[in-house]
PDB file of N, CA and C in Angstrom:
ATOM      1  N   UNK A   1       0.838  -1.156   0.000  1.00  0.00           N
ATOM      2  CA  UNK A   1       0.000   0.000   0.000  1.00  0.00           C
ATOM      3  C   UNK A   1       0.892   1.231   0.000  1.00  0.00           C
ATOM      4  N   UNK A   2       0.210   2.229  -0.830  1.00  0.00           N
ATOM      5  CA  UNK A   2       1.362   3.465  -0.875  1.00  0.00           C
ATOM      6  C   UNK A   2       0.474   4.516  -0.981  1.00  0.00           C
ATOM      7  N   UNK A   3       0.856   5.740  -0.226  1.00  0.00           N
ATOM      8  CA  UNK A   3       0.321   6.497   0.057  1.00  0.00           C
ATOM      9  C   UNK A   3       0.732   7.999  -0.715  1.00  0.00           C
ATOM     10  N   UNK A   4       0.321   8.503  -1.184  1.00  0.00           N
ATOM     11  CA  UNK A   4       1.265  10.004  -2.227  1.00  0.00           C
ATOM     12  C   UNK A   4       1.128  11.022  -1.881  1.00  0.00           C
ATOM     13  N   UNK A   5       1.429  11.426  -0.777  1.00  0.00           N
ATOM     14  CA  UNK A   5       1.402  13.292  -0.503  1.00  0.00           C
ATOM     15  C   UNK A   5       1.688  14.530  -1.212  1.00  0.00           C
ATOM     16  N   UNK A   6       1.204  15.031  -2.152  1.00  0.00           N
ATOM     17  CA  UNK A   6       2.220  16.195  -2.710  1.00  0.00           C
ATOM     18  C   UNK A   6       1.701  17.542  -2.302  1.00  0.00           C
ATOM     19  N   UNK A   7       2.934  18.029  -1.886  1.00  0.00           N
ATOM     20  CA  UNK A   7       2.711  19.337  -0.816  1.00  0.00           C
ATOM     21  C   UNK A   7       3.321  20.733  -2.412  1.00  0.00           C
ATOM     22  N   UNK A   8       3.294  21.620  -2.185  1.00  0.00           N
ATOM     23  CA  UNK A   8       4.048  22.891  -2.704  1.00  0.00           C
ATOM     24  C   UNK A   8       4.337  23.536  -1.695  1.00  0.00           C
ATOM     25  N   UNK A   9       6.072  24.003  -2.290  1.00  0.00           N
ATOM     26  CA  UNK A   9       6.751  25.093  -1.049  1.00  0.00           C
ATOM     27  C   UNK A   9       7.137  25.968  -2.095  1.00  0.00           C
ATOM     28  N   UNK A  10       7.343  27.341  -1.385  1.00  0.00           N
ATOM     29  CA  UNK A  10       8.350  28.328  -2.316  1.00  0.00           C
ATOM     30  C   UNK A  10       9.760  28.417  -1.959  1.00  0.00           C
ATOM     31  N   UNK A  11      10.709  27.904  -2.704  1.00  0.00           N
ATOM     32  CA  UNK A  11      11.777  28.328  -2.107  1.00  0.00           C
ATOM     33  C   UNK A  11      12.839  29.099  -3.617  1.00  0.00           C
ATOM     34  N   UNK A  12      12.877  30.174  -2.748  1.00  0.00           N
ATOM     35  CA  UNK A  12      13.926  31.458  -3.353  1.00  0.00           C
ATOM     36  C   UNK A  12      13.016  32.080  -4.405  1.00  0.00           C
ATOM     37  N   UNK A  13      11.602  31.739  -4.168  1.00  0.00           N
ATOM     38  CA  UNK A  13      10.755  32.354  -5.519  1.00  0.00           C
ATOM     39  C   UNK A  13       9.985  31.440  -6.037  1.00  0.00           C
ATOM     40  N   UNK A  14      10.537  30.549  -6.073  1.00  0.00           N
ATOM     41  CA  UNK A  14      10.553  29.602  -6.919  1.00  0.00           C
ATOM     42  C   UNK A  14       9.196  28.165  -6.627  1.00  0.00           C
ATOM     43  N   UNK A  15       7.858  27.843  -6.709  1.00  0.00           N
ATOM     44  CA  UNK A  15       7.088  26.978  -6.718  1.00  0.00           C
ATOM     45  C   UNK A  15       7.601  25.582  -6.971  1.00  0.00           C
ATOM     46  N   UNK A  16       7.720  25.061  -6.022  1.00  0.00           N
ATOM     47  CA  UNK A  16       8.317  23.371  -6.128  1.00  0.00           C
ATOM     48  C   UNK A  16       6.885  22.048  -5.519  1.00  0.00           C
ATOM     49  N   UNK A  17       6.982  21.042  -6.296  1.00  0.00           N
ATOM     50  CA  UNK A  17       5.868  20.261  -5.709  1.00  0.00           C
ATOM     51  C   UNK A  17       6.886  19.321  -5.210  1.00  0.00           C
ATOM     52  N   UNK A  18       6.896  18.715  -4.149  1.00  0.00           N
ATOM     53  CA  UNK A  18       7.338  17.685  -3.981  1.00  0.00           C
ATOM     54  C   UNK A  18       6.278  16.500  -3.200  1.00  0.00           C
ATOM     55  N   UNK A  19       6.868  15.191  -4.037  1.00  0.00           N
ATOM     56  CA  UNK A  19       5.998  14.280  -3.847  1.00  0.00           C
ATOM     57  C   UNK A  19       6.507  13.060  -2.971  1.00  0.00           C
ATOM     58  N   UNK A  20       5.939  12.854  -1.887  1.00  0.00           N
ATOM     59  CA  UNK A  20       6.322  11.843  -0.786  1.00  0.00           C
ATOM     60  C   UNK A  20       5.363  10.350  -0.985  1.00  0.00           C
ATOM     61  N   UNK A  21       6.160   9.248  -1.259  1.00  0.00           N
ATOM     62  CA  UNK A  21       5.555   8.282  -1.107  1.00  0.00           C
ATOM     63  C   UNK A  21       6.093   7.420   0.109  1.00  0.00           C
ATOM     64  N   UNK A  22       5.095   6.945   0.974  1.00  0.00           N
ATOM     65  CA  UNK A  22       5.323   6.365   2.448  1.00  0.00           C
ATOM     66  C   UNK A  22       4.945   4.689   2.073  1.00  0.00           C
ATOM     67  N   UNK A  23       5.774   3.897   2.345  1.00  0.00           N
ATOM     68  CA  UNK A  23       5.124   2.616   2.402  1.00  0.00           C
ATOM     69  C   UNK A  23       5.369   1.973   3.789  1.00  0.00           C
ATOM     70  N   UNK A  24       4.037   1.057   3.811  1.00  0.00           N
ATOM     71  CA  UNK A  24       3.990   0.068   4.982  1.00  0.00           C
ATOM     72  C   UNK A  24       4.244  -1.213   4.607  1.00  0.00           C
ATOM     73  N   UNK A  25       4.349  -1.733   5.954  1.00  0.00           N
ATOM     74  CA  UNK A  25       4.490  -3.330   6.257  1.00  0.00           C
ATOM     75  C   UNK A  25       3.572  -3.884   5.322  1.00  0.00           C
ATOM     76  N   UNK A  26       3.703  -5.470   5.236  1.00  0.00           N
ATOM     77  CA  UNK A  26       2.528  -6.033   4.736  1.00  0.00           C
ATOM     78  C   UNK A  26       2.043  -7.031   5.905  1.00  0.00           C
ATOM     79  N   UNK A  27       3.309  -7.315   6.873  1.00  0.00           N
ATOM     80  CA  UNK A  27       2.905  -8.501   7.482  1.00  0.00           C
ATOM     81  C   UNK A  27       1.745  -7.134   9.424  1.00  0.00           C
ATOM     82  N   UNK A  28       1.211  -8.165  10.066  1.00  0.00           N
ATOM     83  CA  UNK A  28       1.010  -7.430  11.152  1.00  0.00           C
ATOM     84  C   UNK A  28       1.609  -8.022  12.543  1.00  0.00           C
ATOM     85  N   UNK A  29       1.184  -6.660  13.948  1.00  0.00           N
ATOM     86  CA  UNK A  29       2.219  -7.425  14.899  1.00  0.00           C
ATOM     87  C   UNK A  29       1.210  -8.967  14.958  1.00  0.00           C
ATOM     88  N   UNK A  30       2.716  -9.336  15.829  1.00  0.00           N
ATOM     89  CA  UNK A  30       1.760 -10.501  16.298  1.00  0.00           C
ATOM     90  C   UNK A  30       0.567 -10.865  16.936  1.00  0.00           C
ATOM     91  N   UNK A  31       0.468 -10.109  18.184  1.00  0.00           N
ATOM     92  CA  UNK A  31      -0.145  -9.773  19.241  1.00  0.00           C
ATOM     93  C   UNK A  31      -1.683  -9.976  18.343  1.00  0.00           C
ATOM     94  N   UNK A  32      -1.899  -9.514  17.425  1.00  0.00           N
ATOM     95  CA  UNK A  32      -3.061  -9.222  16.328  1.00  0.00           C
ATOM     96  C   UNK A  32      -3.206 -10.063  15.771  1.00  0.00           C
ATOM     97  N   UNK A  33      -2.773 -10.917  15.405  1.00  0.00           N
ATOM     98  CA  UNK A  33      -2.760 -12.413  14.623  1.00  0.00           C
ATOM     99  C   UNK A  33      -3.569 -13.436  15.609  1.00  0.00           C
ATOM    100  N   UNK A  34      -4.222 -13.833  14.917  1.00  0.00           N
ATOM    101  CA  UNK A  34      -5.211 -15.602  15.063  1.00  0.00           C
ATOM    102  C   UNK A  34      -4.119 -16.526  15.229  1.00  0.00           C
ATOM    103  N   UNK A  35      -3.126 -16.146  14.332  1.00  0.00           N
ATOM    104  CA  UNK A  35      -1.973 -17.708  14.809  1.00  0.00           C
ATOM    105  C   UNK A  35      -1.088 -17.493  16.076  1.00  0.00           C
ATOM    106  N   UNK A  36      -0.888 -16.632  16.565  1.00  0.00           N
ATOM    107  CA  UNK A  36      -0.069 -16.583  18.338  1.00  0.00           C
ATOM    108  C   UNK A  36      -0.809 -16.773  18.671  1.00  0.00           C
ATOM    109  N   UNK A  37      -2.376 -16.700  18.810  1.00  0.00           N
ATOM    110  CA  UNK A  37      -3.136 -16.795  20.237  1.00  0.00           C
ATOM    111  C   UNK A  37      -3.612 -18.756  19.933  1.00  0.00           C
ATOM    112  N   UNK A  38      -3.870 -18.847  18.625  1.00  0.00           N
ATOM    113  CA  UNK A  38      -3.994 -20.757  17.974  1.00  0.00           C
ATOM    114  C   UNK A  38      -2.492 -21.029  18.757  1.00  0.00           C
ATOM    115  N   UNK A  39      -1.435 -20.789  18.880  1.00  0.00           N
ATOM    116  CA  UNK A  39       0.111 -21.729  18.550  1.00  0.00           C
ATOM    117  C   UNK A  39      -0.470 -21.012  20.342  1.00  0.00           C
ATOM    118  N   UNK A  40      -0.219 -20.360  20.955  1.00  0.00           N
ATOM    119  CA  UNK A  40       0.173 -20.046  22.467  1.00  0.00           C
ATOM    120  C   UNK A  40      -1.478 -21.444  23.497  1.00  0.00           C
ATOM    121  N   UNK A  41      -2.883 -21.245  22.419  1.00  0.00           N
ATOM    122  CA  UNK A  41      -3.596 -22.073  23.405  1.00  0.00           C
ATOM    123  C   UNK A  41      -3.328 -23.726  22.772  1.00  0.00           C
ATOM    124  N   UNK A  42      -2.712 -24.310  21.934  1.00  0.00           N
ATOM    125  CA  UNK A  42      -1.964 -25.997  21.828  1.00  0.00           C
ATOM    126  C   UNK A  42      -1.202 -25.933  22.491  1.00  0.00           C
ATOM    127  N   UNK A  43       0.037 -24.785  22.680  1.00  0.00           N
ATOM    128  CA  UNK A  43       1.177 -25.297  23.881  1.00  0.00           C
ATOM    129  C   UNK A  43       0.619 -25.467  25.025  1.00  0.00           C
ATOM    130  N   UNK A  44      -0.509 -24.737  25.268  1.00  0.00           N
ATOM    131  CA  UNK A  44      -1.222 -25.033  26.932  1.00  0.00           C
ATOM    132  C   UNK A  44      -1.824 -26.186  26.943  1.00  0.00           C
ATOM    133  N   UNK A  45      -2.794 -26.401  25.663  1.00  0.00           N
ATOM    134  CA  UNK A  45      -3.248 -27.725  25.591  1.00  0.00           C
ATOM    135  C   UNK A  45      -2.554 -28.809  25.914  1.00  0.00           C
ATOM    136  N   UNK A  46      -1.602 -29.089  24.835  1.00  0.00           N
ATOM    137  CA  UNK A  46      -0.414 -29.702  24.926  1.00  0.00           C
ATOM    138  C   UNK A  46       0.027 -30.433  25.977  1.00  0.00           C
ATOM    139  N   UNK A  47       0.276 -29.183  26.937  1.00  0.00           N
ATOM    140  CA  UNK A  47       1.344 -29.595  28.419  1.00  0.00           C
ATOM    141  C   UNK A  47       0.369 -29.732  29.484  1.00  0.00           C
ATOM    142  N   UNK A  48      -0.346 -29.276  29.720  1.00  0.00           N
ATOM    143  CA  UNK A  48      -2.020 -29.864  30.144  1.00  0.00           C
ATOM    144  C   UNK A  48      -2.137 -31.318  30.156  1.00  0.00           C
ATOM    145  N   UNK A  49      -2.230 -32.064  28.749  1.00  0.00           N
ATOM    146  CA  UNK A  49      -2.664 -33.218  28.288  1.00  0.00           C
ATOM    147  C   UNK A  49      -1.347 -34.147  28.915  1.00  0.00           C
ATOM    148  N   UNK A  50      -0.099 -33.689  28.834  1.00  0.00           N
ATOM    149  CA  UNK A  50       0.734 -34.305  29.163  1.00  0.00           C
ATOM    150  C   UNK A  50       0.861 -34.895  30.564  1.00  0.00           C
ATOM    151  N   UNK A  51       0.501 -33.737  31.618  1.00  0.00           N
ATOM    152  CA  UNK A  51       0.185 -33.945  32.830  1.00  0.00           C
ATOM    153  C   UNK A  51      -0.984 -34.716  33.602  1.00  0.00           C
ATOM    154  N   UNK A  52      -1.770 -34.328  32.427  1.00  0.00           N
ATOM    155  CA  UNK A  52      -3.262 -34.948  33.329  1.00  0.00           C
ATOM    156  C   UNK A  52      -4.071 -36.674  32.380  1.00  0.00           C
ATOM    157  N   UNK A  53      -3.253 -36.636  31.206  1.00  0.00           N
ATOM    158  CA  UNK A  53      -3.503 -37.884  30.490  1.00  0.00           C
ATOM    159  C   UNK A  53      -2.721 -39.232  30.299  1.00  0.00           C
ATOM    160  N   UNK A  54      -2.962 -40.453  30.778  1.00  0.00           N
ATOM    161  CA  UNK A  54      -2.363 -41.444  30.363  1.00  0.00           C
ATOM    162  C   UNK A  54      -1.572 -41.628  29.260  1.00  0.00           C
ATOM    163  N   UNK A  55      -1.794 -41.050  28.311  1.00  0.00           N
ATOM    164  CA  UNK A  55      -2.071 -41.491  27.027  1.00  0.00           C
ATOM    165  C   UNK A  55      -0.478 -40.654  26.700  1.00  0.00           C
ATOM    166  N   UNK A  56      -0.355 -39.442  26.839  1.00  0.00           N
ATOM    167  CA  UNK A  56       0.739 -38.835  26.489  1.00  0.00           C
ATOM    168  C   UNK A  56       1.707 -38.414  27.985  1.00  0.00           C
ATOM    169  N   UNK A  57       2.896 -38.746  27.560  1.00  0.00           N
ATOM    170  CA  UNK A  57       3.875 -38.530  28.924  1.00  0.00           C
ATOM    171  C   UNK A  57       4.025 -37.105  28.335  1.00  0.00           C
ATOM    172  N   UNK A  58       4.862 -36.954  30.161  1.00  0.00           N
ATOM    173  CA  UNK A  58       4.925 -35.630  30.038  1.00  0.00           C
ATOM    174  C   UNK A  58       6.346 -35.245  29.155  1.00  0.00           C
ATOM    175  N   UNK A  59       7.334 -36.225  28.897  1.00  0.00           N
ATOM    176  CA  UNK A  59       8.271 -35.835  27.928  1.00  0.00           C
ATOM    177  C   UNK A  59       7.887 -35.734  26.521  1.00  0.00           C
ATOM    178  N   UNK A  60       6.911 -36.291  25.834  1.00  0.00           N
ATOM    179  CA  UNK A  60       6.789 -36.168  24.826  1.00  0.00           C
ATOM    180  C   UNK A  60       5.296 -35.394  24.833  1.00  0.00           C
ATOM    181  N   UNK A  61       5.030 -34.676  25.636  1.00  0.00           N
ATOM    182  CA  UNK A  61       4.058 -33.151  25.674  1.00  0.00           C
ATOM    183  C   UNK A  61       5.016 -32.162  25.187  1.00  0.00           C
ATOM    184  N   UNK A  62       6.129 -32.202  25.876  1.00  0.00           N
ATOM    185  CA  UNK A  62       6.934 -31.003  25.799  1.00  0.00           C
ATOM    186  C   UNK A  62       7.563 -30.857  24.707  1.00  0.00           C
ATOM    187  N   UNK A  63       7.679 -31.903  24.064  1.00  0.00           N
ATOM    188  CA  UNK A  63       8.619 -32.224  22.447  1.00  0.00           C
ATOM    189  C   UNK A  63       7.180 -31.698  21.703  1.00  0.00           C
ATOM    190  N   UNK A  64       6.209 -32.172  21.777  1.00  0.00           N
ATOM    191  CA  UNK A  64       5.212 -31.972  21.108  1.00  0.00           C
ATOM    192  C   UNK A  64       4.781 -29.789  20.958  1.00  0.00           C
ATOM    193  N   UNK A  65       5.276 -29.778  21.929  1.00  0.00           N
ATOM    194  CA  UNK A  65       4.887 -28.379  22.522  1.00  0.00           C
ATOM    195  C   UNK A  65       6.070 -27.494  22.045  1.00  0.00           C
ATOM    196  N   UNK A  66       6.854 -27.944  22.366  1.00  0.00           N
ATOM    197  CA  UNK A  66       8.246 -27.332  21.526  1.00  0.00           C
ATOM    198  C   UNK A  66       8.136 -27.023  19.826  1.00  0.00           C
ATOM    199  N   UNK A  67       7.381 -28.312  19.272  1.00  0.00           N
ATOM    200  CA  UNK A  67       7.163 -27.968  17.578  1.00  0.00           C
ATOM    201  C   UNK A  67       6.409 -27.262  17.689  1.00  0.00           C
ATOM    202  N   UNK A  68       5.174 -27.427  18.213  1.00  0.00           N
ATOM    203  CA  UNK A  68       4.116 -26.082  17.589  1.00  0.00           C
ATOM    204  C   UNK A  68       5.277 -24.841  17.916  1.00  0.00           C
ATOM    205  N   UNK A  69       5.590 -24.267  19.055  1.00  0.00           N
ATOM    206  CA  UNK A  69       6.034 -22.883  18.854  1.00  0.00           C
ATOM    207  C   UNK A  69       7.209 -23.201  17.839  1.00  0.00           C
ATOM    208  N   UNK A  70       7.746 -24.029  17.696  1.00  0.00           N
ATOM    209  CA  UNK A  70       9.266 -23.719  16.901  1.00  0.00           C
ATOM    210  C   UNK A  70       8.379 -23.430  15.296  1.00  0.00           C
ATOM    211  N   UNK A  71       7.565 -24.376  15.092  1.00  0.00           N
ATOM    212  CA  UNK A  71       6.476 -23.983  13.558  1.00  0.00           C
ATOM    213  C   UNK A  71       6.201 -22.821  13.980  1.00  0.00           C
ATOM    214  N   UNK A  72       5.490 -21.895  14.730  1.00  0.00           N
ATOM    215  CA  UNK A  72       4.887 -20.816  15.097  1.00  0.00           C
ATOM    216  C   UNK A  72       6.164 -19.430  14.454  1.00  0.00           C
ATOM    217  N   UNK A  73       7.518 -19.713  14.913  1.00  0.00           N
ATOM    218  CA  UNK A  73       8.256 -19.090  15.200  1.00  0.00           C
ATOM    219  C   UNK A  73       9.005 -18.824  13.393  1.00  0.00           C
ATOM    220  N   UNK A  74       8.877 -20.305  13.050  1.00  0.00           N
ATOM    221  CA  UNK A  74       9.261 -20.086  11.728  1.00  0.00           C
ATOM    222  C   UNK A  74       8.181 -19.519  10.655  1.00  0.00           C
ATOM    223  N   UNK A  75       7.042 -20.107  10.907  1.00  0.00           N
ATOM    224  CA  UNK A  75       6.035 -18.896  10.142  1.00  0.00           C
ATOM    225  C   UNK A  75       6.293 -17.731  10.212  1.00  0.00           C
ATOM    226  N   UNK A  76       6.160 -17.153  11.162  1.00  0.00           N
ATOM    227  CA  UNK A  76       6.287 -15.936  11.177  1.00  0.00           C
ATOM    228  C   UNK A  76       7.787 -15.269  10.564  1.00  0.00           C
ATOM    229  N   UNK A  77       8.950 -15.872  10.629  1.00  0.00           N
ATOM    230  CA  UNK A  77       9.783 -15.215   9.770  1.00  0.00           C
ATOM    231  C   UNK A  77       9.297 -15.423   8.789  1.00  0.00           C
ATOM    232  N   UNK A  78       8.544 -16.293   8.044  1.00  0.00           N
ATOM    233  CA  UNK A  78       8.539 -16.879   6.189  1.00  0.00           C
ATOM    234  C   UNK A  78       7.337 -15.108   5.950  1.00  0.00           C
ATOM    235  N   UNK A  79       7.082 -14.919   6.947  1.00  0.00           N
ATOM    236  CA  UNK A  79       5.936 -13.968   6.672  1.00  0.00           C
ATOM    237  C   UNK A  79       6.197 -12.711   6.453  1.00  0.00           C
ATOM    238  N   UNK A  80       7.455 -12.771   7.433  1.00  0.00           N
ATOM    239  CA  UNK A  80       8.021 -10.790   7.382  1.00  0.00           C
ATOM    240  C   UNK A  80       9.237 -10.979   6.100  1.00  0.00           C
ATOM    241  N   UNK A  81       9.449 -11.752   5.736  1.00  0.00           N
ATOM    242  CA  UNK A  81      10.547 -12.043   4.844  1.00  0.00           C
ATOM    243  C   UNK A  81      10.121 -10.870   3.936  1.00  0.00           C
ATOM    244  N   UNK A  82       9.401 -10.661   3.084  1.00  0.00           N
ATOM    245  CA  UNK A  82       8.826  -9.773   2.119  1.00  0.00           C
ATOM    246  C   UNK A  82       8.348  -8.333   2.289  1.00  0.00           C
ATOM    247  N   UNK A  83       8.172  -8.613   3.903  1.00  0.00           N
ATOM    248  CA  UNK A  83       7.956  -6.919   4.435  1.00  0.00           C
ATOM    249  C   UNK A  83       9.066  -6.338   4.858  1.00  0.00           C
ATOM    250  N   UNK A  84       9.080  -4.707   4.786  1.00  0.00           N
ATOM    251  CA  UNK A  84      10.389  -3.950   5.181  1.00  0.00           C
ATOM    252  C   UNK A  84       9.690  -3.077   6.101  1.00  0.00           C
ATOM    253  N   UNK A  85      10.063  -2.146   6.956  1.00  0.00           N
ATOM    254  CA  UNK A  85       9.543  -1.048   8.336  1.00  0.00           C
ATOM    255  C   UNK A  85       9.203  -0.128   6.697  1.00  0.00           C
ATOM    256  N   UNK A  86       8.380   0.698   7.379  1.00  0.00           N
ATOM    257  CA  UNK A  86       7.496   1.762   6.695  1.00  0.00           C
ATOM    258  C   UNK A  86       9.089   2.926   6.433  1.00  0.00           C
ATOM    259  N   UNK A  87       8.671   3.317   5.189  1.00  0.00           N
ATOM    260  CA  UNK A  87       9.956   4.139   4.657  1.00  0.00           C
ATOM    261  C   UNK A  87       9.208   5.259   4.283  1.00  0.00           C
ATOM    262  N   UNK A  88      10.043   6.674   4.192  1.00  0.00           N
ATOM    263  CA  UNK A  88       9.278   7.602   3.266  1.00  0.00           C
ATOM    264  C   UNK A  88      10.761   8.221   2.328  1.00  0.00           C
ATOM    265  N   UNK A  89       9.888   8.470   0.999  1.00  0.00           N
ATOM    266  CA  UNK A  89      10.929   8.504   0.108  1.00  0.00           C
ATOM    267  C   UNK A  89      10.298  10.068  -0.592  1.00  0.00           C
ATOM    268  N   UNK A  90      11.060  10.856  -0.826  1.00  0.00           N
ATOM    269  CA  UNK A  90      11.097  12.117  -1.397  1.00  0.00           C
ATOM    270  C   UNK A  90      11.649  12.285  -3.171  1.00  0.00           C
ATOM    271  N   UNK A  91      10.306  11.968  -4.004  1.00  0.00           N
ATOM    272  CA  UNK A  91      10.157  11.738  -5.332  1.00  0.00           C
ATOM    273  C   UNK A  91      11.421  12.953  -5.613  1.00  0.00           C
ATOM    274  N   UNK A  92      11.785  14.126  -5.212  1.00  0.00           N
ATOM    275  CA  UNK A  92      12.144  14.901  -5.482  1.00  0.00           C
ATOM    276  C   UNK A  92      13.597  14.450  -6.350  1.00  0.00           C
ATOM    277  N   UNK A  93      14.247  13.937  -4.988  1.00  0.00           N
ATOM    278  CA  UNK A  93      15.654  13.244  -4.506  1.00  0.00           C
ATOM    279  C   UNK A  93      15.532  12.135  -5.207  1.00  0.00           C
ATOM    280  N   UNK A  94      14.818  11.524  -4.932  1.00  0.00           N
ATOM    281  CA  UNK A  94      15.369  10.256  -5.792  1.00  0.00           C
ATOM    282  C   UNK A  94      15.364  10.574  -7.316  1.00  0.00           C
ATOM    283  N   UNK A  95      14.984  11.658  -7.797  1.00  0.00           N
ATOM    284  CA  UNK A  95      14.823  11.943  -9.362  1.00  0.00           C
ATOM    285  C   UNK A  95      16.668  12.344  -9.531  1.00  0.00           C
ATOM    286  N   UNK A  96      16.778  12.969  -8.182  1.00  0.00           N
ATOM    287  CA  UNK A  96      17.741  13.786  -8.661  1.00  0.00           C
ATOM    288  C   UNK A  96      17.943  15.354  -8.572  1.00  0.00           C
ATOM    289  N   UNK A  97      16.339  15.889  -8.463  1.00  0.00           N
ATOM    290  CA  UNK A  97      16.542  17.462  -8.810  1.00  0.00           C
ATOM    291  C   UNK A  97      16.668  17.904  -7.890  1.00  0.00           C
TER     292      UNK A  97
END
């Protein structure tokens, strides 16, 4: 998404437009995402089940619990890979003039 400001200043007489384009992220924080609060309530599940179920020990809760966040952790880089922090660039300058 890009945003185009163009302002006019006078300088020395002289009418100049200059044009600012700002870009954002694509990815969002986490905190805001469906997948930290999915990956944070399986690790509880998880280690929960480990403790209170026959069925799964508690060493292999924690192995189990360890992948979801370690998957959790690598999504999220594969995600910001393509996003950069919000920049603003001055059409002016980058032309040159």
């Amino acid at each position: 998404m890009t945003n185009t400001d163009i302002t006019s200043e006078t300088l020395n007489g002289e009418a100049r437009a200059n044009a600012v384009w700002v870009t954002a992220t694509e990815t969002r924080r986490s905190t805001t995402t469906s997948e930290l609060w999915l990956a944070v309530a399986s690790f509880a599940a998880i280690v929960i089940a480990g403790y209170f179920s026959d069925a799964l020990s508690v060493d292999r809760a924690w192995l189990f619990a360890t992948i979801v966040m370690a998957a959790y952790i690598v999504s999220r880089g594969l995600a910001k890979v393509g996003s950069s922090d919000p920049m603003t660039i001055d059409a002016t300058r980058a032309k040159g003039a």
